[in-house]
N, C-alpha and C. Protein backbone atom coordinates (compact mmCIF):
# COMPACT_ATOMS: atom_id res chain seq x y z
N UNK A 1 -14.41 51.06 -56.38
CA UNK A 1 -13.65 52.02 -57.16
C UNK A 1 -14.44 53.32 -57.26
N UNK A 2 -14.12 54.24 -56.90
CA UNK A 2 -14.57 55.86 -57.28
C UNK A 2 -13.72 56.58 -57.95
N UNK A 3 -14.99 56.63 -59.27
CA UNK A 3 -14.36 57.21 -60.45
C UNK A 3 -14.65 58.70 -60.19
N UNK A 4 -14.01 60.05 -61.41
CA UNK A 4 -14.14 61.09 -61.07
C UNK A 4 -15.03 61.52 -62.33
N UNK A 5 -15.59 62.97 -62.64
CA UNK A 5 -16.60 63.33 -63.18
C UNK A 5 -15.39 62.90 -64.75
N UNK A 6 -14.32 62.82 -65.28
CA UNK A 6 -13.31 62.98 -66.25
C UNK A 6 -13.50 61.65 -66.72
N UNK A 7 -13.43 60.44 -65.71
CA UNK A 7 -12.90 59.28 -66.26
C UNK A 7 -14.43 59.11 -66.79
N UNK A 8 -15.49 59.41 -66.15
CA UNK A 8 -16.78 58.69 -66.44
C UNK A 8 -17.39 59.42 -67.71
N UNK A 9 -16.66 60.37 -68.19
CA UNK A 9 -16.94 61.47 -69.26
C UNK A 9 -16.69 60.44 -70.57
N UNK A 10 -15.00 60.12 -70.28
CA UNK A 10 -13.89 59.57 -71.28
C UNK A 10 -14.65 57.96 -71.74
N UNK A 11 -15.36 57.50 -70.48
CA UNK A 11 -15.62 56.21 -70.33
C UNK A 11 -16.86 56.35 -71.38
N UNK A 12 -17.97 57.19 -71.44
CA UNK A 12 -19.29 57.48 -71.73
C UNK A 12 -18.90 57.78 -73.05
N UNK A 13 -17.83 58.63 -73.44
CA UNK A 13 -17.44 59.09 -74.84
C UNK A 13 -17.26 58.08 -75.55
N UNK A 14 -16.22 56.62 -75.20
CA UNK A 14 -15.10 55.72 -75.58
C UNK A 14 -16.93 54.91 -76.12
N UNK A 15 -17.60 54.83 -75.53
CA UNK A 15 -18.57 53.65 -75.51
C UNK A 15 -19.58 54.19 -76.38
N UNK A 16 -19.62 55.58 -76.06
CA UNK A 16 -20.67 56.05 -77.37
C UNK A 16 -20.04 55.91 -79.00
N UNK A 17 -18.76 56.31 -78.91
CA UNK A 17 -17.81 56.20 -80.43
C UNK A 17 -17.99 54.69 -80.99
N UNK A 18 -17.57 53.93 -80.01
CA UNK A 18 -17.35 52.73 -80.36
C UNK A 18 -18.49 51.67 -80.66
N UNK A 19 -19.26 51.46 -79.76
CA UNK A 19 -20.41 50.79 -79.76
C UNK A 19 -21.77 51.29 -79.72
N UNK A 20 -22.44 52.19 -78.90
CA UNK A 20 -23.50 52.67 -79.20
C UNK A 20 -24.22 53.28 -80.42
N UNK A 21 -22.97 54.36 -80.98
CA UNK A 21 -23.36 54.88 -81.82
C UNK A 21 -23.92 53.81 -83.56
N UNK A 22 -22.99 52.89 -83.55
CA UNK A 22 -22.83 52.17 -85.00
C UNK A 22 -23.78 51.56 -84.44
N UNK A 23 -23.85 50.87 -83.45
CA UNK A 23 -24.96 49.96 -83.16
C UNK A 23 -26.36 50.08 -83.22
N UNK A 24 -26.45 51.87 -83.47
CA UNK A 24 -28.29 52.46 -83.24
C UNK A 24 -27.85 52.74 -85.12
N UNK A 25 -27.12 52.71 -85.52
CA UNK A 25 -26.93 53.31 -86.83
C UNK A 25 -27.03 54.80 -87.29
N UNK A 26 -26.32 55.74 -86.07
CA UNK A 26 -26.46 57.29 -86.29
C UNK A 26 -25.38 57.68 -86.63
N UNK A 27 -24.35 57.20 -87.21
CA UNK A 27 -23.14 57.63 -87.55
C UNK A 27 -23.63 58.64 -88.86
N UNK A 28 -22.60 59.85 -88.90
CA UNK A 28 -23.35 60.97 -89.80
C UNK A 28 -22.68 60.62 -90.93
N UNK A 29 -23.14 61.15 -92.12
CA UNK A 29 -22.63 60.34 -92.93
C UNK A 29 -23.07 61.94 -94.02
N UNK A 30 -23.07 61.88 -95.41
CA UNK A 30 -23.61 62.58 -96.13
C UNK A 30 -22.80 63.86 -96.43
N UNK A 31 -23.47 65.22 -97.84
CA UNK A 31 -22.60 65.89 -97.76
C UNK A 31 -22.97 67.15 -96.38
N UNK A 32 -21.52 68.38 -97.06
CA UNK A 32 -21.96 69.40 -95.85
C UNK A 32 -20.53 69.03 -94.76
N UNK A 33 -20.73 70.06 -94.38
CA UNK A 33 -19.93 69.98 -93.12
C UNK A 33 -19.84 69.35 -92.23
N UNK A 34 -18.97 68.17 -91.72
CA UNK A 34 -19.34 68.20 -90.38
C UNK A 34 -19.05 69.06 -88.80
N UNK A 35 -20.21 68.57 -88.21
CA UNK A 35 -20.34 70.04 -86.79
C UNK A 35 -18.76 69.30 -86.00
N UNK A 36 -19.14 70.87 -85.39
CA UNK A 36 -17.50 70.96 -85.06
C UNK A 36 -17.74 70.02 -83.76
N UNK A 37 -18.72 69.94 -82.97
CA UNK A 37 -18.99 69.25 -81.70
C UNK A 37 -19.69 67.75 -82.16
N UNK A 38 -19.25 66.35 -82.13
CA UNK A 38 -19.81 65.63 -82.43
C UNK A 38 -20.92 64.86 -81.44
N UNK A 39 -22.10 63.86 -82.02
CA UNK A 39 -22.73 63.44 -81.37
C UNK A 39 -22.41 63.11 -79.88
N UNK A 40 -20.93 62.21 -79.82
CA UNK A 40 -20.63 61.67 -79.00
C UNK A 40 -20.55 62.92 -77.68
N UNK A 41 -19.95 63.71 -78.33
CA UNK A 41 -19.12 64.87 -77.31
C UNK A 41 -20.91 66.08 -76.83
N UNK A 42 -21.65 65.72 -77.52
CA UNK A 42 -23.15 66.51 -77.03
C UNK A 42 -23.36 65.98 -76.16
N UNK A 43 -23.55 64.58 -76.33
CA UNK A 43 -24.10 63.59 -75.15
C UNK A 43 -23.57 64.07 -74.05
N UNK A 44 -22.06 63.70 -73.91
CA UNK A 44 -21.21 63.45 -73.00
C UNK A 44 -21.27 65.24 -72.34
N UNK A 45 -21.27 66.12 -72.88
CA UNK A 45 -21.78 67.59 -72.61
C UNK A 45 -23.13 67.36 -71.91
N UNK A 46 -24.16 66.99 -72.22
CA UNK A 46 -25.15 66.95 -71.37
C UNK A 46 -25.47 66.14 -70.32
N UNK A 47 -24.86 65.24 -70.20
CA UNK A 47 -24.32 64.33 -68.79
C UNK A 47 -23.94 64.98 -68.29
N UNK A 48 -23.10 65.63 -67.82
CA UNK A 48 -22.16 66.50 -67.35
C UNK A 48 -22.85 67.76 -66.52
N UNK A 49 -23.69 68.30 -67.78
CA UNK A 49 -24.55 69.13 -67.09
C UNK A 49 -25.54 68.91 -66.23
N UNK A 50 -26.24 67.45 -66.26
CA UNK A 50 -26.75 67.06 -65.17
C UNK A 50 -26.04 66.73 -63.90
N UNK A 51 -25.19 66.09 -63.87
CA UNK A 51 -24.13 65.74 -62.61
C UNK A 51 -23.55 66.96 -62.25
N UNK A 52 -23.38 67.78 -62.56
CA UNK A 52 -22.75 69.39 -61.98
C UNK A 52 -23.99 69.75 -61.63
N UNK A 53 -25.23 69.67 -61.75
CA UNK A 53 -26.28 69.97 -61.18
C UNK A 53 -26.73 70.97 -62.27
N UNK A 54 -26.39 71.87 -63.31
CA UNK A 54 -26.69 72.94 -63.79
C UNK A 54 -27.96 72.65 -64.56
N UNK A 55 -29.21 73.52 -63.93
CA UNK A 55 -30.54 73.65 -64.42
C UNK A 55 -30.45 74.28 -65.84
N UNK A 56 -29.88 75.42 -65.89
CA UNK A 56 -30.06 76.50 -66.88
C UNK A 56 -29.39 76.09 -68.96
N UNK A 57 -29.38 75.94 -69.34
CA UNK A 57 -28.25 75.40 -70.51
C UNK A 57 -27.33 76.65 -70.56
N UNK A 58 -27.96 78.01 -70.52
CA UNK A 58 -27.15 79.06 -70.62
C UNK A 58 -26.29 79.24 -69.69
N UNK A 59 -26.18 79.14 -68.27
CA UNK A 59 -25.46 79.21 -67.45
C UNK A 59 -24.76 78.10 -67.40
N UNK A 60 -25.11 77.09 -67.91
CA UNK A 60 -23.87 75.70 -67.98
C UNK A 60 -22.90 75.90 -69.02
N UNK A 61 -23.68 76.74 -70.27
CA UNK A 61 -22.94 76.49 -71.83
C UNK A 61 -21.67 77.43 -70.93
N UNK A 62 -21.32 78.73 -70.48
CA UNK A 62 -21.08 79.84 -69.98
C UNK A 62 -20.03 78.89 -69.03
N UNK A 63 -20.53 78.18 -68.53
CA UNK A 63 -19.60 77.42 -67.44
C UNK A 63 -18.86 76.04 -67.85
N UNK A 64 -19.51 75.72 -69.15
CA UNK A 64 -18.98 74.35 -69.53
C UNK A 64 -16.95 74.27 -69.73
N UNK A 65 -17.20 75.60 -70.37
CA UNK A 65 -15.50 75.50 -70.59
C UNK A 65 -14.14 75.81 -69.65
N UNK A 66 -14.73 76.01 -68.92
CA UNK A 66 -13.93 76.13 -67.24
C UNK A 66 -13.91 74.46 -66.79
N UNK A 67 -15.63 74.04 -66.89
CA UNK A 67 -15.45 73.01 -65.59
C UNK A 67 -15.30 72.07 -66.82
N UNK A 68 -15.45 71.67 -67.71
CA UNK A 68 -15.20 69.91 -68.31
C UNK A 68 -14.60 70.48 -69.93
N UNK A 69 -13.73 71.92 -70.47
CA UNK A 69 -13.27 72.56 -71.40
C UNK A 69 -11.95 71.67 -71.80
N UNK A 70 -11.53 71.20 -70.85
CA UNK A 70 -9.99 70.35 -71.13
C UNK A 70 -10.33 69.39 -71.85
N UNK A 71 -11.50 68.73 -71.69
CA UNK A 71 -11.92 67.54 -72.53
C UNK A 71 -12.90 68.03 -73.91
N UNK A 72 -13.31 69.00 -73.88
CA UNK A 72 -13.91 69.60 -74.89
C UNK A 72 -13.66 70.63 -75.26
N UNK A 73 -12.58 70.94 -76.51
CA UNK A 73 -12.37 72.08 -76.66
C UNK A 73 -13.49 73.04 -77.47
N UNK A 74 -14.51 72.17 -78.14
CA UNK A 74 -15.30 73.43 -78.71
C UNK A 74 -16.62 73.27 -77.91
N UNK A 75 -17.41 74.36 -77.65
CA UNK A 75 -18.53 73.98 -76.69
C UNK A 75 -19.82 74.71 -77.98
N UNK A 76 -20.52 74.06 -78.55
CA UNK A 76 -21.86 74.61 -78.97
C UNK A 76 -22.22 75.83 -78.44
N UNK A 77 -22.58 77.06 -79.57
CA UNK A 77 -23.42 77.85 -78.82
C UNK A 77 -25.23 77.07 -78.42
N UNK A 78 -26.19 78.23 -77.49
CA UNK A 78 -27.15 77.80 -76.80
C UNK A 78 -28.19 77.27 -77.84
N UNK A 79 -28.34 77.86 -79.05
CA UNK A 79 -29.28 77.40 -79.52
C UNK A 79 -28.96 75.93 -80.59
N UNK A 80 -27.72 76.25 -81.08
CA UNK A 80 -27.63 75.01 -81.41
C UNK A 80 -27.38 73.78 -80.74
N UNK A 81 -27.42 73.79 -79.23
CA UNK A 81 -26.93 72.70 -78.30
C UNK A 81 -28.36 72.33 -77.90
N UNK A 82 -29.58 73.27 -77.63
CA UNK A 82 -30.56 73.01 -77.34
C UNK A 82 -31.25 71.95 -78.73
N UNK A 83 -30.82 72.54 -80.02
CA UNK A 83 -31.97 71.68 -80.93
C UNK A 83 -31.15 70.19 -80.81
N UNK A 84 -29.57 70.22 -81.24
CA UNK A 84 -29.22 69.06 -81.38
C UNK A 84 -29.30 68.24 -80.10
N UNK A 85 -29.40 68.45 -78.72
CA UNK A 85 -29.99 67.45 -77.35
C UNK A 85 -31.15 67.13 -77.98
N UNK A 86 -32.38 67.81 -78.68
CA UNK A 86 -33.72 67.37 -78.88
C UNK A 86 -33.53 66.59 -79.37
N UNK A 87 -32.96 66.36 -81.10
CA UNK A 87 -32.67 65.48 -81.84
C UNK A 87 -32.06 64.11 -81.45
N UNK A 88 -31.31 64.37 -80.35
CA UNK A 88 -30.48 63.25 -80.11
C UNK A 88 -31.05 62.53 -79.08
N UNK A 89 -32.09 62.37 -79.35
CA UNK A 89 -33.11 61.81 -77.34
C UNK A 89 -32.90 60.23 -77.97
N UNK A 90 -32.93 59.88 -78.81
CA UNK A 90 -32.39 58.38 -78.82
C UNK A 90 -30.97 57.80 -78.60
N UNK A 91 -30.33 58.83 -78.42
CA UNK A 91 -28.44 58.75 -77.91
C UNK A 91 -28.19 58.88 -77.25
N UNK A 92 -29.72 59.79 -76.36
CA UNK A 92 -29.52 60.13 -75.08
C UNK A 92 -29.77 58.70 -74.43
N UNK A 93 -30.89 58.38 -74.51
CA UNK A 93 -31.50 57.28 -73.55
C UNK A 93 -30.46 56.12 -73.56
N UNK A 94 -30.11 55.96 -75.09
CA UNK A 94 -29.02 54.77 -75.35
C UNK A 94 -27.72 55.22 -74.18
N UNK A 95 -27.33 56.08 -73.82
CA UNK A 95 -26.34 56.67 -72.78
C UNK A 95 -26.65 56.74 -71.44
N UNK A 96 -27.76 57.03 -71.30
CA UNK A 96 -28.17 57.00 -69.91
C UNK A 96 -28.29 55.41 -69.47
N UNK A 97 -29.26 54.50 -70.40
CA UNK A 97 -29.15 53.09 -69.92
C UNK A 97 -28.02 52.86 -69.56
N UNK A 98 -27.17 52.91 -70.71
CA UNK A 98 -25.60 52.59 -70.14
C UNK A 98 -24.82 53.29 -69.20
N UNK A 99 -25.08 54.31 -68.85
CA UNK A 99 -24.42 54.70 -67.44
C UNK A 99 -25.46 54.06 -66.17
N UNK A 100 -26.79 53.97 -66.44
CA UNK A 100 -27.48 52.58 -65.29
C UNK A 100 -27.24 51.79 -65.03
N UNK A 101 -26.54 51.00 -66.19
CA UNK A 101 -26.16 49.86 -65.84
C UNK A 101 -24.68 49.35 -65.61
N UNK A 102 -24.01 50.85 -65.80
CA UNK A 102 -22.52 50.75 -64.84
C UNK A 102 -22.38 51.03 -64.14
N UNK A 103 -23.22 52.12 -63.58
CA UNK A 103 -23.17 52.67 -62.33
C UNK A 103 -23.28 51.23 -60.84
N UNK A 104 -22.36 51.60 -59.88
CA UNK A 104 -22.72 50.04 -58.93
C UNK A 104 -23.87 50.35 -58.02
N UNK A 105 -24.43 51.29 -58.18
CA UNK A 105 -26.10 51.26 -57.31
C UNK A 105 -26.94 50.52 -58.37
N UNK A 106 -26.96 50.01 -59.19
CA UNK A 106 -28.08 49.47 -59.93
C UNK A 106 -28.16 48.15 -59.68
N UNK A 107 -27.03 47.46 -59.33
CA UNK A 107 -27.10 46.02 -58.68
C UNK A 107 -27.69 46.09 -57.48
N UNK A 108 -27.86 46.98 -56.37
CA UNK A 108 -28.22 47.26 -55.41
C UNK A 108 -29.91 47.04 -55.12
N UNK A 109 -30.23 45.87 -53.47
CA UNK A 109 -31.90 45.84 -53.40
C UNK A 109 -32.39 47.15 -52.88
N UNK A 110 -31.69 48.39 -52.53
CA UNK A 110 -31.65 49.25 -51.37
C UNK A 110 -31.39 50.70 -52.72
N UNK A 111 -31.77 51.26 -53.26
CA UNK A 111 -31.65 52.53 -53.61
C UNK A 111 -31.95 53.48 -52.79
N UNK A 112 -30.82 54.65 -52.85
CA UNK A 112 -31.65 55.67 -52.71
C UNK A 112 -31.72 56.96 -53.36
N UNK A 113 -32.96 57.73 -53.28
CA UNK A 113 -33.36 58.49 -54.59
C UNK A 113 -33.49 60.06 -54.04
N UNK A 114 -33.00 61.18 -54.78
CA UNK A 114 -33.07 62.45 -54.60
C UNK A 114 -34.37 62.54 -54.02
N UNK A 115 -35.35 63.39 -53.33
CA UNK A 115 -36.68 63.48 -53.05
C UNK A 115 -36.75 64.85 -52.94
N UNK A 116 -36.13 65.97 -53.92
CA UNK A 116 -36.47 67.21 -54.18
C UNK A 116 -37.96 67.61 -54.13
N UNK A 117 -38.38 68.69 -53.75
CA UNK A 117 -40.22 69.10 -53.53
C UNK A 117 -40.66 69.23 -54.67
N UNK A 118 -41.29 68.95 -55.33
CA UNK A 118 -41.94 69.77 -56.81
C UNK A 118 -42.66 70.44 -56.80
N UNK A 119 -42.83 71.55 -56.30
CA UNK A 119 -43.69 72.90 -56.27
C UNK A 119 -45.11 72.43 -57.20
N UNK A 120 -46.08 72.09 -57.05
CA UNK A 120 -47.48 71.70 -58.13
C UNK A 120 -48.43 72.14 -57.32
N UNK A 121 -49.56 72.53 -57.45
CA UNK A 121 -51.17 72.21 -57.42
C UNK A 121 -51.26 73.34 -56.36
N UNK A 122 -50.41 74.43 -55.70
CA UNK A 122 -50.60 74.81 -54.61
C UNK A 122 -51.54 76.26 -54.45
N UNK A 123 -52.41 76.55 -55.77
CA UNK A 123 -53.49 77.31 -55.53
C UNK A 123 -54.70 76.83 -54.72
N UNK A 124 -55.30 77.85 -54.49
CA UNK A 124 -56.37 77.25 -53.20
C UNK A 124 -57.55 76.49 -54.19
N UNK A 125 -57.94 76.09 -54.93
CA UNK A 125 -58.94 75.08 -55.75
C UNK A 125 -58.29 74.14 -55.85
N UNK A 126 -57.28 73.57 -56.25
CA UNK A 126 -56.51 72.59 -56.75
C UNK A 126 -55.78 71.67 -54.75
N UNK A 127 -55.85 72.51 -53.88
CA UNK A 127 -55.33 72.26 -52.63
C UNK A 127 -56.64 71.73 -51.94
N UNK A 128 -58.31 72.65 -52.55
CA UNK A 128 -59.20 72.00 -51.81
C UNK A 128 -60.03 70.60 -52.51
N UNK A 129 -59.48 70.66 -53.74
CA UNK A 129 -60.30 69.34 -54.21
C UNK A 129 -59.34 68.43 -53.59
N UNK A 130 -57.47 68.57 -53.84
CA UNK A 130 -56.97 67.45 -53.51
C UNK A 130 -56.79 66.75 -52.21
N UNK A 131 -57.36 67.50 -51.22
CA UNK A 131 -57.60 66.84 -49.73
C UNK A 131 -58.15 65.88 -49.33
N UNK A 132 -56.97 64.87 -48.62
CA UNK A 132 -57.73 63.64 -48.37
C UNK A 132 -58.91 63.61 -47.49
N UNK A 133 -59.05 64.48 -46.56
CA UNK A 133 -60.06 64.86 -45.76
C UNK A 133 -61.02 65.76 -45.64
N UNK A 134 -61.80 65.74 -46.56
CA UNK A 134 -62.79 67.14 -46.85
C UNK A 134 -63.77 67.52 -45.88
């Protein structure tokens, strides 16, 4: 089955509302407002921005409501989307496991993995200590 970036959004949302969230015990609770963008819908916003590939938060926030806006009508401005992702790194991980372990490459003996360059160490001291052959 190949799902599309929508269903796996709806799927990630349905599972964070329902079970993840009560289950870690972060349901918000207390007085004050609640934010107009909820936990569930941050998460599911920053998934998103990884699978569209977008490095930048500003150029994603800017782009979020074009490409995944139908499913989210309010999008965080930058700074408050940046603190509440920090805050939420335990909703995150709880989300990411669970998209690992639905995803059907994880049953798989055979992965295979992005192997992007990571630009590091490439001043000339750091290039001559790290040589295997001096």
């Amino acid at each position: 089955m190949i799902a599309d970036l929508d269903t796996l959004l709806l799927a990630l949302y349905v599972e964070l509302t329902d079970r993840i969230i009560p289950s870690l015990g972060l349901a918000r609770s207390g007085p004050g407002r609640p934010p107009q963008v909820t936990d569930a819908e941050l998460v599911c916003l920053a998934v998103a921005q990884v699978l569209l590939r977008y490095d930048d938060e500003r150029h994603w926030l800017r782009a979020a409501a074009s490409r995944v806006g139908h499913l989210f009508p309010a999008v965080p401005g930058q700074s408050e989307y940046n603190q509440r992702v920090k805050v939420a790194a335990r909703l995150m991980e709880a989300a990411l496991r669970w998209l690992a372990d639905h995803t059907p490459g994880t049953a798989e003996l055979l992965r295979l993995m992005d192997g992007t360059p990571v630009p590091c160490g490439q001043s000339v001291i750091t290039a001559r200590r790290s040589d295997p052959n001096p």
